[in-house]
Protein backbone atom coordinates (compact mmCIF):
# COMPACT_ATOMS: atom_id res chain seq x y z
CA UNK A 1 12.37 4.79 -6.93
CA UNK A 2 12.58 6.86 -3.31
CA UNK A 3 10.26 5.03 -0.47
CA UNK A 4 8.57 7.42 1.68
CA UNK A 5 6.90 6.43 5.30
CA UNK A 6 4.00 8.22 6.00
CA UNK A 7 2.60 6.92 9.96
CA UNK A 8 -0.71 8.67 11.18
CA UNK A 9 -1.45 7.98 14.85
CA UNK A 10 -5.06 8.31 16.05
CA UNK A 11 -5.75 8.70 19.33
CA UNK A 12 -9.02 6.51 19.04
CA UNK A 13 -9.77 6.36 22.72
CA UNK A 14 -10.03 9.99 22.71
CA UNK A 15 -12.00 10.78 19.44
CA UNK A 16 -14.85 8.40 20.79
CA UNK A 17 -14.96 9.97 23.60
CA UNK A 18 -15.59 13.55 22.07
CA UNK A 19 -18.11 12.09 20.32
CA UNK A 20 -19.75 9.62 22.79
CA UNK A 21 -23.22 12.60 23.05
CA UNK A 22 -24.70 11.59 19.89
CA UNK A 23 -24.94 7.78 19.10
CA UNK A 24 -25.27 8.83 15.07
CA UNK A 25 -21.58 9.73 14.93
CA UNK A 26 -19.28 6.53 13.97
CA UNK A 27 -21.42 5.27 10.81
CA UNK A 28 -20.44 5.19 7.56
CA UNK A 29 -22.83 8.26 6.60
CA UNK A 30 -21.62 10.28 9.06
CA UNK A 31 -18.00 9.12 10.17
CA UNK A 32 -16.12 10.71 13.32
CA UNK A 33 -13.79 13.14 12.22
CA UNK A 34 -10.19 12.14 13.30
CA UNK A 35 -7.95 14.91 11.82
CA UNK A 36 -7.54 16.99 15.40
CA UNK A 37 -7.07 13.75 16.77
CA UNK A 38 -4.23 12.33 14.94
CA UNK A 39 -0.15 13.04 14.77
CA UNK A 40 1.82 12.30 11.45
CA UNK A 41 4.85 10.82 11.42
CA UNK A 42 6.81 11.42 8.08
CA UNK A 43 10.01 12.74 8.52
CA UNK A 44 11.25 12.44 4.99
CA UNK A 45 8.84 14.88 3.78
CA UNK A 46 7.81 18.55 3.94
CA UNK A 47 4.00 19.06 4.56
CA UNK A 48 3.17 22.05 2.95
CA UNK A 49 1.27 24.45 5.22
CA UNK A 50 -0.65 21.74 8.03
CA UNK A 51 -0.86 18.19 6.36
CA UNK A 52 -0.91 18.85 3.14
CA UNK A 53 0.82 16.48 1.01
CA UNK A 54 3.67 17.60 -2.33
CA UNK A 55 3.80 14.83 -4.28
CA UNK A 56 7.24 14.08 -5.87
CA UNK A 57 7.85 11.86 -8.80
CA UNK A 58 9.64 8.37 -8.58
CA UNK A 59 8.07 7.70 -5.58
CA UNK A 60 6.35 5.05 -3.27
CA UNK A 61 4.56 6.13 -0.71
CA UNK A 62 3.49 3.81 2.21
CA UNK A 63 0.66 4.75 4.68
CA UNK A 64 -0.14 3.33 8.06
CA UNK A 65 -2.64 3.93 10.38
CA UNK A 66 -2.18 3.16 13.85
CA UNK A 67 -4.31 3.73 17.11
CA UNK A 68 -2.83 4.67 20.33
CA UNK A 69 -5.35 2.47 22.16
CA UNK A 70 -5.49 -1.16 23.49
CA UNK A 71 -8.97 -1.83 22.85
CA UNK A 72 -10.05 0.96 19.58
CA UNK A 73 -7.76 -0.22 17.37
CA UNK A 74 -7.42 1.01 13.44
CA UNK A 75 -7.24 -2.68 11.13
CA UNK A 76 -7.30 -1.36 7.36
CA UNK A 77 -7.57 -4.93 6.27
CA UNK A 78 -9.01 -7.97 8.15
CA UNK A 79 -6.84 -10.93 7.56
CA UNK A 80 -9.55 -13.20 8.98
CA UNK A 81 -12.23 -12.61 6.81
CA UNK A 82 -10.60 -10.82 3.84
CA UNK A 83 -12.66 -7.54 4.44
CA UNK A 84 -11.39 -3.93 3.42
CA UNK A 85 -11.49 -1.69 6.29
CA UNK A 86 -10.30 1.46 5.03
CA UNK A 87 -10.02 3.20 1.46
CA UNK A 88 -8.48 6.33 0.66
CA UNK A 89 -11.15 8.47 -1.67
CA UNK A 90 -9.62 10.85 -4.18
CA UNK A 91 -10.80 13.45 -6.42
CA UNK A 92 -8.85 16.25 -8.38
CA UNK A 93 -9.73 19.42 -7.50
CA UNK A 94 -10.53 20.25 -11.93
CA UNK A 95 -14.22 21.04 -13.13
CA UNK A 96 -14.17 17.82 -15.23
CA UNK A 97 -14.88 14.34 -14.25
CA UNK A 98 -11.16 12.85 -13.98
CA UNK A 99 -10.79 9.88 -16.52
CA UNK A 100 -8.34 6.58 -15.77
CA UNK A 101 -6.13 7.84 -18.02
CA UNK A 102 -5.85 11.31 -15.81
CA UNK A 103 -5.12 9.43 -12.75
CA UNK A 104 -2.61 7.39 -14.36
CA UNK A 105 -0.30 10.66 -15.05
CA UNK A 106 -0.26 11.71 -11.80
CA UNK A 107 -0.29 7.72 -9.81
CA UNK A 108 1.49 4.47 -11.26
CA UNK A 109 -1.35 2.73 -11.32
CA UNK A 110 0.26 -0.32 -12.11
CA UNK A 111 1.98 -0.14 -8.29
CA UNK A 112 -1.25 1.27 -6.99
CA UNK A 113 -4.16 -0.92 -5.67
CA UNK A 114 -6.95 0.69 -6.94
CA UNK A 115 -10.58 1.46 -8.68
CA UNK A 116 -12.34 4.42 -10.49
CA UNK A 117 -15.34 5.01 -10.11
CA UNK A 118 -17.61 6.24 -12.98
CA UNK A 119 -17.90 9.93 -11.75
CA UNK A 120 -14.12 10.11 -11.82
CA UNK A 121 -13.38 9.57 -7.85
CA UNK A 122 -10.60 6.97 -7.47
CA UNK A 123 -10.55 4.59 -4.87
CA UNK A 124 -7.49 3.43 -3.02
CA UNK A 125 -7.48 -0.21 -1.34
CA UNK A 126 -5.20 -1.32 1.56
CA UNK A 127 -3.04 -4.27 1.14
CA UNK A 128 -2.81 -7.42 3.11
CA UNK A 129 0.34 -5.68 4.96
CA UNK A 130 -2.45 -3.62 6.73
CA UNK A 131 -1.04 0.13 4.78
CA UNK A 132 -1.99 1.68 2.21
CA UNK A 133 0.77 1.76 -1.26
CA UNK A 134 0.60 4.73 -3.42
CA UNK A 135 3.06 5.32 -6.51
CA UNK A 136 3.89 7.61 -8.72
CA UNK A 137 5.20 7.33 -12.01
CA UNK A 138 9.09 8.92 -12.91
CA UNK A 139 7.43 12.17 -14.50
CA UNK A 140 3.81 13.44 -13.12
CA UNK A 141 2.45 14.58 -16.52
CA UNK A 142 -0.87 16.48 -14.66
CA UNK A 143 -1.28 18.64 -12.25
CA UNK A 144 -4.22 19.23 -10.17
CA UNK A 145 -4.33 19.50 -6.72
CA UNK A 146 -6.43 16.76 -4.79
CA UNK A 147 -8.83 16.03 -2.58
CA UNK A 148 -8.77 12.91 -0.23
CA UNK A 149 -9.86 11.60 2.48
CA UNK A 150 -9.32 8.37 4.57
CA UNK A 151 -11.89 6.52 6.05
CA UNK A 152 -11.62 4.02 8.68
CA UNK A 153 -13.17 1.14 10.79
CA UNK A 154 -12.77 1.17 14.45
CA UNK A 155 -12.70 -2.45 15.19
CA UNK A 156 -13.42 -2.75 19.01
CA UNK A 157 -16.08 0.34 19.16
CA UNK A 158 -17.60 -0.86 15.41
CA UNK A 159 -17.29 2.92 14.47
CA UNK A 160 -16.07 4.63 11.69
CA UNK A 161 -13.88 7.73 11.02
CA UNK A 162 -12.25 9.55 8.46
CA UNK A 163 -9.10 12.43 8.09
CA UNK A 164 -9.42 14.41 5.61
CA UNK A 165 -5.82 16.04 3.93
CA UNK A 166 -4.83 17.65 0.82
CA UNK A 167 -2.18 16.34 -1.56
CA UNK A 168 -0.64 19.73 -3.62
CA UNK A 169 0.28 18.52 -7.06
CA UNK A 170 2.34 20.97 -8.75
CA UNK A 171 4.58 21.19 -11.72
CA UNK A 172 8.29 21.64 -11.85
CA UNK A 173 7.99 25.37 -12.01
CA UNK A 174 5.57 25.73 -9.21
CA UNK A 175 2.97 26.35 -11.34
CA UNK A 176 -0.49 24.28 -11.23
């Protein structure tokens, strides 16, 4: 099993500034959006066009968020109180509602902290390490492309915000 490091960098300071105008930006309905305000740092892997993701078999992938501010700073999990403070939301881009099972040929879900929720969206949970731990199994058996997104607390401005990438699933032969 290959580890691979996947560091975003948000510059917090400056995304709640762009959005400092409108007081209704930073809630959970309508979250900042951090993607032109955020570096990745991943040097083991080759984002297909801008940040989208290939996802390669055998692998663990561990994800960090980290704020370039003193005072904004990105906490996925809150070791004081126990609270979640992030989640990764997934869907696969596929007209049907995407079953456990599904998700479970593409992610070792047995290495994966995670939930599914009954319209097929799967829900990824950050560990007490503060990142989040994604796995997949020796062979991907499906693939769809997917959708996700990452939202995130703020802690210091109590605001939320979310990047949203792409993760291109493909088969051996480059076909979907």
């Amino acid at each position: 099993m290959q580890k691979k490091y996947i560091k975003i960098l948000v510059d917090t300071d400056q995304l709640i500034d762009f959005f400092k105008g409108d007081a209704s930006w930073g809630t959970a309905d309508k979250p900042l959006i951090a993607d032109d305000f955020c570096t990745i740092d991943a040097p083991d892997i080759h984002w297909e066009g801008n940040k989208i993701l290939p996802l390669e078999p055998a692998t663990d992938y561990v994800v960090t968020l980290e704020s370039s501010s003193s005072t904004n700073k990105v906490m996925l999990y809150d070791a004081s109180t126990g609270g979640i403070n992030g989640q990764i939301f997934m869907d696969m881009i596929t007209p049907t509602i995407t079953k456990l099972k599904e998700w479970g040929k593409v992610f070792d879900l047995s290495r994966t902290n995670y939930e599914v929720t009954l319209d097929g969206h799967m829900i990824l949970k950050p560990t007490k390490d503060n990142v989040f731990n994604v796995a997949t199994p020796e062979k991907i058996n499906l693939h769809h492309n997917i959708f996700y997104k990452i939202l995130f607390r703020i802690s210091g401005a109590d605001k939320m915000a979310v990047i949203d990438p792409l993760i291109a699933n493909r088969s051996d032969d480059g076909k979907n």
